[in-house]
Protein backbone atom coordinates (compact mmCIF):
# COMPACT_ATOMS: atom_id res chain seq x y z
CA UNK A 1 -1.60 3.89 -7.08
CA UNK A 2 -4.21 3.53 -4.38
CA UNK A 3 -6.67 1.31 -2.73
CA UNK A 4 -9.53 2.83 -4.46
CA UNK A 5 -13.21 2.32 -2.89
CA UNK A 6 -15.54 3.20 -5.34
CA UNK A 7 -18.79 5.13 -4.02
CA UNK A 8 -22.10 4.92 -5.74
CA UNK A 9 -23.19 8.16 -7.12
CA UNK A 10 -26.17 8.88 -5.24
CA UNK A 11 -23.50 8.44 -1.76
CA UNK A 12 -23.73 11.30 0.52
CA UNK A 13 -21.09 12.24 3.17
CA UNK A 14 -22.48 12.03 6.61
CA UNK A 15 -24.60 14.96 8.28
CA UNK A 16 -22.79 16.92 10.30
CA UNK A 17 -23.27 17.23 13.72
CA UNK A 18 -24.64 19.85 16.58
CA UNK A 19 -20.78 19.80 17.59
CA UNK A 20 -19.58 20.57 13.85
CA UNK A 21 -20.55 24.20 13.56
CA UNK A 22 -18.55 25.83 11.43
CA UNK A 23 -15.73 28.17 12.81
CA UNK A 24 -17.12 32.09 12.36
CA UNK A 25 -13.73 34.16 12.76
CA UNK A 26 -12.17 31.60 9.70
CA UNK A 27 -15.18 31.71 7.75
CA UNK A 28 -15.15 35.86 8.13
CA UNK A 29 -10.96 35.97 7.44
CA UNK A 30 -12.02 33.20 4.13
CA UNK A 31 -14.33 35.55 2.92
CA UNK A 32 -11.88 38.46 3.42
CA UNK A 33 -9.10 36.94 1.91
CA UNK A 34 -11.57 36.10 -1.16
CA UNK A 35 -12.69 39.50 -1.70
CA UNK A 36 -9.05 41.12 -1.49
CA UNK A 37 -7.93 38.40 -4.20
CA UNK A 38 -11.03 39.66 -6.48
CA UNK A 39 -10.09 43.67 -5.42
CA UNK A 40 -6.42 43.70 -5.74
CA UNK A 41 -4.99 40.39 -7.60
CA UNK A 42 -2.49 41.82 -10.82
CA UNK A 43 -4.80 39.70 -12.90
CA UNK A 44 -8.90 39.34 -13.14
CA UNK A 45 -10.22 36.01 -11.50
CA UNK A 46 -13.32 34.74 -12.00
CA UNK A 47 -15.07 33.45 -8.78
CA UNK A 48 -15.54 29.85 -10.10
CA UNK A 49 -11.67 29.14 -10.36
CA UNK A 50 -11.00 30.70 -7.07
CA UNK A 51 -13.57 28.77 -5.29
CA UNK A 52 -12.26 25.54 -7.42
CA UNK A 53 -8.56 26.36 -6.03
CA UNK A 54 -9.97 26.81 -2.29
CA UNK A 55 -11.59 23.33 -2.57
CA UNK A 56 -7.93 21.88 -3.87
CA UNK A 57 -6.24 23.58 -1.38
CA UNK A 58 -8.52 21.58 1.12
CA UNK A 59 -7.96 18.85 -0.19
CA UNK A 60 -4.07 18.75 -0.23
CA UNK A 61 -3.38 20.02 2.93
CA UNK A 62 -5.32 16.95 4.20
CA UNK A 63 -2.69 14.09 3.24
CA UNK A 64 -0.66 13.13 0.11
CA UNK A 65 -3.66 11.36 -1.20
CA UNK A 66 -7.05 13.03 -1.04
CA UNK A 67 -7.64 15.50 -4.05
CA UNK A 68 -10.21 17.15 -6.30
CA UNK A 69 -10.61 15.63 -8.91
CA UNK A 70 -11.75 18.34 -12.43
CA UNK A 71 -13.18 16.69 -15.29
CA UNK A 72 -9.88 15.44 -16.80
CA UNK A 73 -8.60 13.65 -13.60
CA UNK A 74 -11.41 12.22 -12.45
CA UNK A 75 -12.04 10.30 -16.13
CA UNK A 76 -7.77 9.96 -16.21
CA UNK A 77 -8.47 7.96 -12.62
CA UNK A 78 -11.20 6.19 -14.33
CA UNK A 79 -8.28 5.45 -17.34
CA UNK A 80 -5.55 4.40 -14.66
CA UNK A 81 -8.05 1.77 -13.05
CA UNK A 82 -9.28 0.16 -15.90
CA UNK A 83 -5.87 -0.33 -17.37
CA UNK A 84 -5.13 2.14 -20.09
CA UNK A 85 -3.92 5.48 -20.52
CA UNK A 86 -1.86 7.76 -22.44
CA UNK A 87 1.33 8.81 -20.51
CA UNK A 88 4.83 7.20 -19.50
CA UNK A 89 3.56 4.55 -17.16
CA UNK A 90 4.40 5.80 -13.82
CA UNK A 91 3.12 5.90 -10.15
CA UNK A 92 4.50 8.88 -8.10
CA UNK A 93 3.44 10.24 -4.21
CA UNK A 94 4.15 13.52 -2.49
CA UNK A 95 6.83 12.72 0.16
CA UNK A 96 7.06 16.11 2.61
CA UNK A 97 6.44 18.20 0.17
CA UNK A 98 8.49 16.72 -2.76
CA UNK A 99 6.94 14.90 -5.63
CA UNK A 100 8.53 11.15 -5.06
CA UNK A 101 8.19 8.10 -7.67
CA UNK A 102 6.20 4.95 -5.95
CA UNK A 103 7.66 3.17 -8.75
CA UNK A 104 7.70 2.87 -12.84
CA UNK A 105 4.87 0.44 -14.35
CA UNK A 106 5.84 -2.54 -15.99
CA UNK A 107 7.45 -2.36 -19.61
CA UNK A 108 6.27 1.63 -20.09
CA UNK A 109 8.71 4.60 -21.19
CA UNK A 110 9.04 5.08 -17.35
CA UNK A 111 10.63 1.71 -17.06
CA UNK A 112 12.88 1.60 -19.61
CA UNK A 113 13.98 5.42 -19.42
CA UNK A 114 15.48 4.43 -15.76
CA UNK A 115 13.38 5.54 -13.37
CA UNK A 116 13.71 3.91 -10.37
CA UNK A 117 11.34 3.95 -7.20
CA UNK A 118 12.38 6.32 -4.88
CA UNK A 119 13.35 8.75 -7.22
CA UNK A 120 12.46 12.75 -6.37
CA UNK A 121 11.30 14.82 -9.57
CA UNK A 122 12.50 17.92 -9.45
CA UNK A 123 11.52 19.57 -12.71
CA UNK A 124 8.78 18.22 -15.42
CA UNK A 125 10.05 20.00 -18.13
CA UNK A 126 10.55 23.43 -17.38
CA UNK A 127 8.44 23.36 -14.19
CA UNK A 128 9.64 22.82 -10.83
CA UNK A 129 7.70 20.52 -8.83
CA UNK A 130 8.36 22.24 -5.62
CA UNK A 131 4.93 23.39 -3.89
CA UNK A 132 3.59 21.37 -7.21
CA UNK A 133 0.31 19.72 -6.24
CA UNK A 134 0.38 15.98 -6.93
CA UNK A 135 -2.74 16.37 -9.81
CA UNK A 136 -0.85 18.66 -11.40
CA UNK A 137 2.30 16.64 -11.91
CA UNK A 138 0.07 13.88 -13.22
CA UNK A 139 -1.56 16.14 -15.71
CA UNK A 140 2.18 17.25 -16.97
CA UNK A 141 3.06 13.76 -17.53
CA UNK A 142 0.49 12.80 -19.30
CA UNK A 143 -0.42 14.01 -22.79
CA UNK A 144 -0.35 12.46 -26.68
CA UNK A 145 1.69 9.33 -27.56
CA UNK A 146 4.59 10.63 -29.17
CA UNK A 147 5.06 13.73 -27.62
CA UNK A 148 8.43 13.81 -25.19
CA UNK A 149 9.49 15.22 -21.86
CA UNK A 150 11.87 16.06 -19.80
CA UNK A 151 12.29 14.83 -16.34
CA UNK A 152 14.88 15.80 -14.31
CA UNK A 153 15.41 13.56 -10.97
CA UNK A 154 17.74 12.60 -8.46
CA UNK A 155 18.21 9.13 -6.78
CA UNK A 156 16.81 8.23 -3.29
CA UNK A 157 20.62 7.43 -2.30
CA UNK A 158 21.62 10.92 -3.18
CA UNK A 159 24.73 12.22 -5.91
CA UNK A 160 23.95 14.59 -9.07
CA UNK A 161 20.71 15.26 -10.53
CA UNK A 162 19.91 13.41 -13.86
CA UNK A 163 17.43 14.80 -16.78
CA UNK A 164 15.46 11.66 -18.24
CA UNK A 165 13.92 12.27 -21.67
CA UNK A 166 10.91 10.28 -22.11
CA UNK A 167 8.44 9.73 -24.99
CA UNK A 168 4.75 9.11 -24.21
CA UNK A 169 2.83 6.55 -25.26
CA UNK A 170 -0.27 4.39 -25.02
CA UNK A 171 -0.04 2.63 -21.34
CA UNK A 172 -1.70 -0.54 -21.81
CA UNK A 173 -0.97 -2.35 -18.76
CA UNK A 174 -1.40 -6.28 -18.26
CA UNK A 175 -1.67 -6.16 -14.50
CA UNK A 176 -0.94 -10.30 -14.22
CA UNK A 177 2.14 -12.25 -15.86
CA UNK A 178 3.15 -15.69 -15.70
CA UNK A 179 5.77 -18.16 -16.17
CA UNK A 180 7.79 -21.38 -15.26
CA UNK A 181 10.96 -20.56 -13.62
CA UNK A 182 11.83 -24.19 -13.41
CA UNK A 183 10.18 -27.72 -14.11
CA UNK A 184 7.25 -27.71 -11.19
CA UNK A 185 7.68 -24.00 -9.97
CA UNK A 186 5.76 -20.80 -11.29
CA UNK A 187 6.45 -17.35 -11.40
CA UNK A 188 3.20 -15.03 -11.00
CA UNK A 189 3.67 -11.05 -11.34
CA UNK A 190 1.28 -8.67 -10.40
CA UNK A 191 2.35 -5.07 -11.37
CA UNK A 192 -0.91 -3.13 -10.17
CA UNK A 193 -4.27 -4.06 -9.15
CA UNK A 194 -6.98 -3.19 -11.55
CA UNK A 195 -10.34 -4.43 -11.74
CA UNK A 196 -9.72 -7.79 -13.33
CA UNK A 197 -6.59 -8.68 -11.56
CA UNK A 198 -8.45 -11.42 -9.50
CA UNK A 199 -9.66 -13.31 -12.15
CA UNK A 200 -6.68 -12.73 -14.23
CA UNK A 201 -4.49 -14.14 -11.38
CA UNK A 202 -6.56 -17.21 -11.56
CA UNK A 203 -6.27 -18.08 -15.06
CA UNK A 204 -2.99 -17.80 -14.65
CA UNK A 205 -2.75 -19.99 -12.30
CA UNK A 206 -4.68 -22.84 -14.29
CA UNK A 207 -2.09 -22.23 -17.11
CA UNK A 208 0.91 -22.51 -15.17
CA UNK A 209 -0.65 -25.84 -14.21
CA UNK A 210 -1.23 -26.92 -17.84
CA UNK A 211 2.76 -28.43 -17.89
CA UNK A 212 1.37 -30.34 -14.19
CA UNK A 213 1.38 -29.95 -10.49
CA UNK A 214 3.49 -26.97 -8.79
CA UNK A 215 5.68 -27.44 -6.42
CA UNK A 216 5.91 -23.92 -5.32
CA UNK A 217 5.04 -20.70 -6.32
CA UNK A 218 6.88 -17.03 -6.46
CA UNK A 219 4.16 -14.15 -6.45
CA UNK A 220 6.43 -11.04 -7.25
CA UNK A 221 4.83 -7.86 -6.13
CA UNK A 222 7.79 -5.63 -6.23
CA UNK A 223 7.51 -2.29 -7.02
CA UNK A 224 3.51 -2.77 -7.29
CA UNK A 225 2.13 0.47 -6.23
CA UNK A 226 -1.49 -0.96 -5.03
CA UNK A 227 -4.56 -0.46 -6.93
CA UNK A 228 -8.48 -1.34 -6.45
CA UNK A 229 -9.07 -2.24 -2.73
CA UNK A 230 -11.11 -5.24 -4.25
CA UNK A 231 -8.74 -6.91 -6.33
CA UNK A 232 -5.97 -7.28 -3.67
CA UNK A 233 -9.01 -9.16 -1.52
CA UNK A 234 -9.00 -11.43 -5.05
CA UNK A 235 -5.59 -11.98 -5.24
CA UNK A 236 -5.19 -13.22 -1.65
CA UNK A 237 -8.45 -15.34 -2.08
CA UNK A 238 -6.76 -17.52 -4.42
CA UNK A 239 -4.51 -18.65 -2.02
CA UNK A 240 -6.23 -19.00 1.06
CA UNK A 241 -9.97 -20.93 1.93
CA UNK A 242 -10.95 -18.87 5.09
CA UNK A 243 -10.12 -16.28 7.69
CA UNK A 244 -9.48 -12.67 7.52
CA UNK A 245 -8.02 -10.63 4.54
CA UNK A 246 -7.87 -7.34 5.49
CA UNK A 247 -10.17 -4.99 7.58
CA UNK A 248 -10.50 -1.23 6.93
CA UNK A 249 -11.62 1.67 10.19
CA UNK A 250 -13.22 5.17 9.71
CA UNK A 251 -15.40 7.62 10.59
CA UNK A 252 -17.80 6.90 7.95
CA UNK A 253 -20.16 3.90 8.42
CA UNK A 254 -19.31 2.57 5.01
CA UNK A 255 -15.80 2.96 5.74
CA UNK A 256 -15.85 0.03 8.64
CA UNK A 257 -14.98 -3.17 6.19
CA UNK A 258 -13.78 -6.13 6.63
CA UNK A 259 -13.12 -8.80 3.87
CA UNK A 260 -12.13 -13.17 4.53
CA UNK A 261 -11.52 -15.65 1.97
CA UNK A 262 -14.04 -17.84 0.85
CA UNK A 263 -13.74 -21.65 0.66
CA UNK A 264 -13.23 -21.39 -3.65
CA UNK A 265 -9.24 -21.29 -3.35
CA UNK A 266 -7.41 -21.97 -6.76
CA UNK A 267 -3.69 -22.87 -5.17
CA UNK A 268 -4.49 -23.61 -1.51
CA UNK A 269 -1.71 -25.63 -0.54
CA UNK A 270 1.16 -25.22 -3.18
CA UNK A 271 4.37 -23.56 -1.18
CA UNK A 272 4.53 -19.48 -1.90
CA UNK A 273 7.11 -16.87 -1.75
CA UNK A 274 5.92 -13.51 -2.09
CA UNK A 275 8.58 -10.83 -3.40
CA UNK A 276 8.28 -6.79 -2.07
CA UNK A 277 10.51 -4.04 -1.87
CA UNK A 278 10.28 -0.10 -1.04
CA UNK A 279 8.39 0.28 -4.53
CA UNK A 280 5.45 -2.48 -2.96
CA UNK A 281 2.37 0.02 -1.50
CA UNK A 282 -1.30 -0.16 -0.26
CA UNK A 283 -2.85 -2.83 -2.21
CA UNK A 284 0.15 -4.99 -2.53
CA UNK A 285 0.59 -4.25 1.30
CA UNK A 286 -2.74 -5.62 1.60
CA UNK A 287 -1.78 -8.98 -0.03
CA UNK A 288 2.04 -9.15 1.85
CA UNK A 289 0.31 -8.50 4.81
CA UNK A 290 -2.82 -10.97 4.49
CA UNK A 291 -0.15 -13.83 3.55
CA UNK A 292 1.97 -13.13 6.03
CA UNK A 293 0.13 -13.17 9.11
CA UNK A 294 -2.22 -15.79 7.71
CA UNK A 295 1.20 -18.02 7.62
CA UNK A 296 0.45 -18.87 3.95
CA UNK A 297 3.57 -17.53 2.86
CA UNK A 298 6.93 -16.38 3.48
CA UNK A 299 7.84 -12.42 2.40
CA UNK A 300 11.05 -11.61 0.78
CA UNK A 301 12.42 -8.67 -0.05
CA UNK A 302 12.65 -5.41 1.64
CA UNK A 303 10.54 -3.28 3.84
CA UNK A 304 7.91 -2.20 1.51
CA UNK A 305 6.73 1.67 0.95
CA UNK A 306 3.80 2.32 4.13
CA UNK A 307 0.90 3.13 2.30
CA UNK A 308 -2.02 2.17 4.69
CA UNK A 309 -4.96 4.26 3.40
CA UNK A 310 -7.98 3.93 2.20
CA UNK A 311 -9.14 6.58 -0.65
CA UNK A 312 -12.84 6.47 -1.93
CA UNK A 313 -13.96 7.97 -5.06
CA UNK A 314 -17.15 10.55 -4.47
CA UNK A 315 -18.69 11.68 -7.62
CA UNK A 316 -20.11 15.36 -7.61
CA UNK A 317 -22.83 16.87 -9.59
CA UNK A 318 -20.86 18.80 -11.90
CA UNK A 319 -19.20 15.42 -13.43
CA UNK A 320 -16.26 15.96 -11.06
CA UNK A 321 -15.02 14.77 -7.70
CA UNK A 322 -13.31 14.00 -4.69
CA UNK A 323 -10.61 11.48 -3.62
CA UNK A 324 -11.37 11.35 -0.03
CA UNK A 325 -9.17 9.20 2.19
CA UNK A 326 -11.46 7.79 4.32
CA UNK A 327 -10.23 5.16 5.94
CA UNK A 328 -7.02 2.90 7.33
CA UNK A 329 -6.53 -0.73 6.27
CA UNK A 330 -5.61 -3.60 9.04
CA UNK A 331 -3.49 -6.74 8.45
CA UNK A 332 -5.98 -9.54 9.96
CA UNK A 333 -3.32 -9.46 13.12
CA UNK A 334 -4.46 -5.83 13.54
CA UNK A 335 -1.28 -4.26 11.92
CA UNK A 336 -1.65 -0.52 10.42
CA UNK A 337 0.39 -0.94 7.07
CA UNK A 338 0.24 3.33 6.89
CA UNK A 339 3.70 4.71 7.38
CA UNK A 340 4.82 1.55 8.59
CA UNK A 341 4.98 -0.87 5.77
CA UNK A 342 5.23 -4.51 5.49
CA UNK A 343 8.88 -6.60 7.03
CA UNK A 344 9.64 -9.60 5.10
CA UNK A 345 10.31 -12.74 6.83
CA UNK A 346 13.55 -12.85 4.49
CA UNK A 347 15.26 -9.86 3.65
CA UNK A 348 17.35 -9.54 0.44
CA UNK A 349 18.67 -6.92 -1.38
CA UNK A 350 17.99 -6.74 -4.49
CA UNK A 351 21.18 -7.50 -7.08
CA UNK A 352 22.86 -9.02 -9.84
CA UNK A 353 24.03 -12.87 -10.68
CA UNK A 354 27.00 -12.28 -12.14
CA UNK A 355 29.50 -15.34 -13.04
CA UNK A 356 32.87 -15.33 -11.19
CA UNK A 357 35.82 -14.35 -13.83
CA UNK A 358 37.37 -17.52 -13.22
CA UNK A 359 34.69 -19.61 -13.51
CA UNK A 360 36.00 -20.41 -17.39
CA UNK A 361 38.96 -22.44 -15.79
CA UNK A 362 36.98 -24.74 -13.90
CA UNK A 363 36.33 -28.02 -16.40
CA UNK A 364 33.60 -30.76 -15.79
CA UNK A 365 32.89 -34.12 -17.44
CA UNK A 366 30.33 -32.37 -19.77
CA UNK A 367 33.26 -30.07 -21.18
CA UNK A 368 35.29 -32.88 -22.20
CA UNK A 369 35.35 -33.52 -25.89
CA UNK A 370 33.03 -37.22 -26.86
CA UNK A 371 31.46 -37.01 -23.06
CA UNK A 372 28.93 -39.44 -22.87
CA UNK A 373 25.33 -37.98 -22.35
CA UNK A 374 22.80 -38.87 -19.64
CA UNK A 375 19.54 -39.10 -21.81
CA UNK A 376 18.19 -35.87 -19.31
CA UNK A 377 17.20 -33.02 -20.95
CA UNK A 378 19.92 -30.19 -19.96
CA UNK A 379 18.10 -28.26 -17.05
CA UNK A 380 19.54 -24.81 -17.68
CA UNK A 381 17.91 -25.11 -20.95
CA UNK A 382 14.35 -25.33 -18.83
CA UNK A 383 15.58 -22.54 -16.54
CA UNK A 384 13.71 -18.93 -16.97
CA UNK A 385 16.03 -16.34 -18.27
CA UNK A 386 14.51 -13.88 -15.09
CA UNK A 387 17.05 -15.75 -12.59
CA UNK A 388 20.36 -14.82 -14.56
CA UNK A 389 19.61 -11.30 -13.67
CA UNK A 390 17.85 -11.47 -10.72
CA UNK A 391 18.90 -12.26 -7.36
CA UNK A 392 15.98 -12.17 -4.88
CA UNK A 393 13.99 -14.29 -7.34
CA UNK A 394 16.84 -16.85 -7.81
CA UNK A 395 17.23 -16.70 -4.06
CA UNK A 396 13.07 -16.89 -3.87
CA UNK A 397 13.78 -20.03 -5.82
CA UNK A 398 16.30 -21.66 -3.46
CA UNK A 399 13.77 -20.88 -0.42
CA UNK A 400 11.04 -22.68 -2.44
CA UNK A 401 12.81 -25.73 -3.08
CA UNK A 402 14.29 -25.77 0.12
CA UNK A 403 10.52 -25.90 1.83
CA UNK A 404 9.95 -28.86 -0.34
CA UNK A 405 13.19 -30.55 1.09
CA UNK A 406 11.78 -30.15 4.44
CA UNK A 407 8.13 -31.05 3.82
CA UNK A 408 9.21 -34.21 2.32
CA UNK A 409 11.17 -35.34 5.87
């Protein structure tokens, strides 16, 4: 997904300048190579879908990102952001010139068909993605709940390609989750950014307070492939009361942003660990990035994915569009995210708990047959099932408690 700034309508590009005239010699060899398409091409085509595919082609060749956007994407965009859409729930990128998953959305046929992040497609069905623009791969993979297809991959780490059958459905995606890990620490997960993420993240916050104070905090943003532009400012808001968020640089005067917290902070002070991996882009960056160099928390994880880019919506007349990238985003240190991607403080691979096979001959007090009890409710009973199988947020844990240990000295 991207950092989306949404223009207004009525938004105009700016005017070009004395020292923009257009090139004559390409403008004369475009106009050749239009007319010997319409004279000798094995099939008739119409000027309109010729002109359509020179404007795409424009577009493309630009960066992995900007596109133009028919009638169907631009109101599937308008889907993606909002939070529902029919399809198997995944974020993908063009990586030089292979179609690459950013990462599979939370609980969606992507998810629990196996794809990981960092996967290449290599067929949709029975079409090869090579030279496959990134529009038209979404298009493919969307379509009617119910309806399969067949997806045909190979892992970032290399070995045999793997075909994936997956079954559409409804994407209704809950952007914010929330939980107690333990008594006094909360688990927050943010799997996009969509337009109510920020306000979502908040109430979340005032329920995970409902059982009393935190102690800490883990925000997981792994494998979060960014969102609205907007709701990552949100999101970091609610942890910090002033400075710098994030700062965006163009060519375009409303392309020069820059967005700080305000002094209305829901958790300013409770201990935070935020989670990211390769899968963690743009607006999640943003967040990583805004925490980190504001010191408010310490990153975990791995490097995330590099996506430092700023695309803006620009509606046309026709009820189509353009996704323009307009703009780079800037850590509040002055860090450009694009290509480079965020460095945790922390790293750790991510893995499985697993429990040693001997740990059955070990025997403690509580195993032993009439042990007397301690009046304590058991704390594994109050322990989230998330930290048997998951070892950066177990180890996220450890860190948290282990800040507490030192505040308290």
């Amino acid at each position: 997904m991207l950092a989306l700034v949404m223009a207004l309508p009525g938004q105009a590009m700016a005017q070009s300048t004395a020292d923009d005239n257009l090139p004559v010699a390409e403008i004369q060899a475009f106009s050749e190579v239009f007319e010997r398409i319409k004279r000798g091409y094995v099939e008739d085509v119409d000027d309109a879908t010729l002109l359509k595919n020179a404007m795409r082609g424009m577009l493309s060749e630009l960066d992995p990102h900007s596109a133009y956007l028919d009638r169907d994407a631009y109101e599937n965009l308008r889907e993606t952001t909002e939070g529902e859409f029919g399809g198997i729930g995944i974020e993908v990128g063009m990586e030089n010139g292979q179609l690459v998953v950013i990462t599979p959305i939370d609980d969606t046929p992507a998810e629990r068909a196996g794809l990981q992040a960092r996967d290449t497609i290599l067929r949709i069905d029975d079409t090869p993605t090579d030279r496959m623009n990134l529009q038209d791969a979404v298009d493919l993979m969307r379509g009617e709940p119910g309806t399969s297809i067949q997806i045909t991959v190979v892992s970032a780490g290399g070995g045999s390609p793997r075909t994936i059958s997956v079954t559409r459905e409804i994407i209704r995606t809950e952007s914010v989750k929330s939980e107690i890990l333990e008594p006094g620490y909360g688990y927050l997960r943010i799997s996009q950014f969509q337009s109510r993420t920020g306000s979502q993240v908040v109430d979340a916050l005032d329920e995970l307070r409902e059982d009393g104070p935190l102690s800490g905090l883990v925000l997981d943003l792994r494998n979060n492939p960014g969102g609205v532009l907007q709701a990552a400012v949100d999101a970091v808001d609610a942890f910090v009361s002033q400075g710098l968020i994030v700062y965006t640089e163009g060519r375009l005067p409303d392309s020069q942003m820059s967005f700080s917290a305000t002094p209305r902070t829901a958790e300013p002070n409770v201990p935070l660990v935020v989670l990211i991996n390769g899968g963690s882009a743009s607006a999640a960056e943003i967040v990583a990035g805004a925490l980190q160099d504001q010191r408010r928390a310490v990153i975990m994880g791995t490097e995330s994915f590099g996506k430092g880019s700023v695309q803006q919506i620009m509606p046309l007349g026709n009820g189509e569009g353009l996704k323009l990238t307009t703009a780079l985003y800037y850590t509040p240190n002055g860090r450009s995210i694009q290509a480079q991607g965020i460095e945790p403080d922390v790293e750790v691979v991510r893995g499985r708990l697993q429990v040693a096979e001997q740990s059955n001959l070990r025997v403690r007090e509580s195993d032993l047959s009439g042990h007397l009890g301690n009046n304590i409710e058991d704390a594994a009973d109050s322990r989230s099932e998330r930290l048997t199988d998951d070892y950066q947020l177990g180890e996220a844990l450890n860190l948290l408690k282990a800040l507490n240990v030192i505040g308290q000295r």
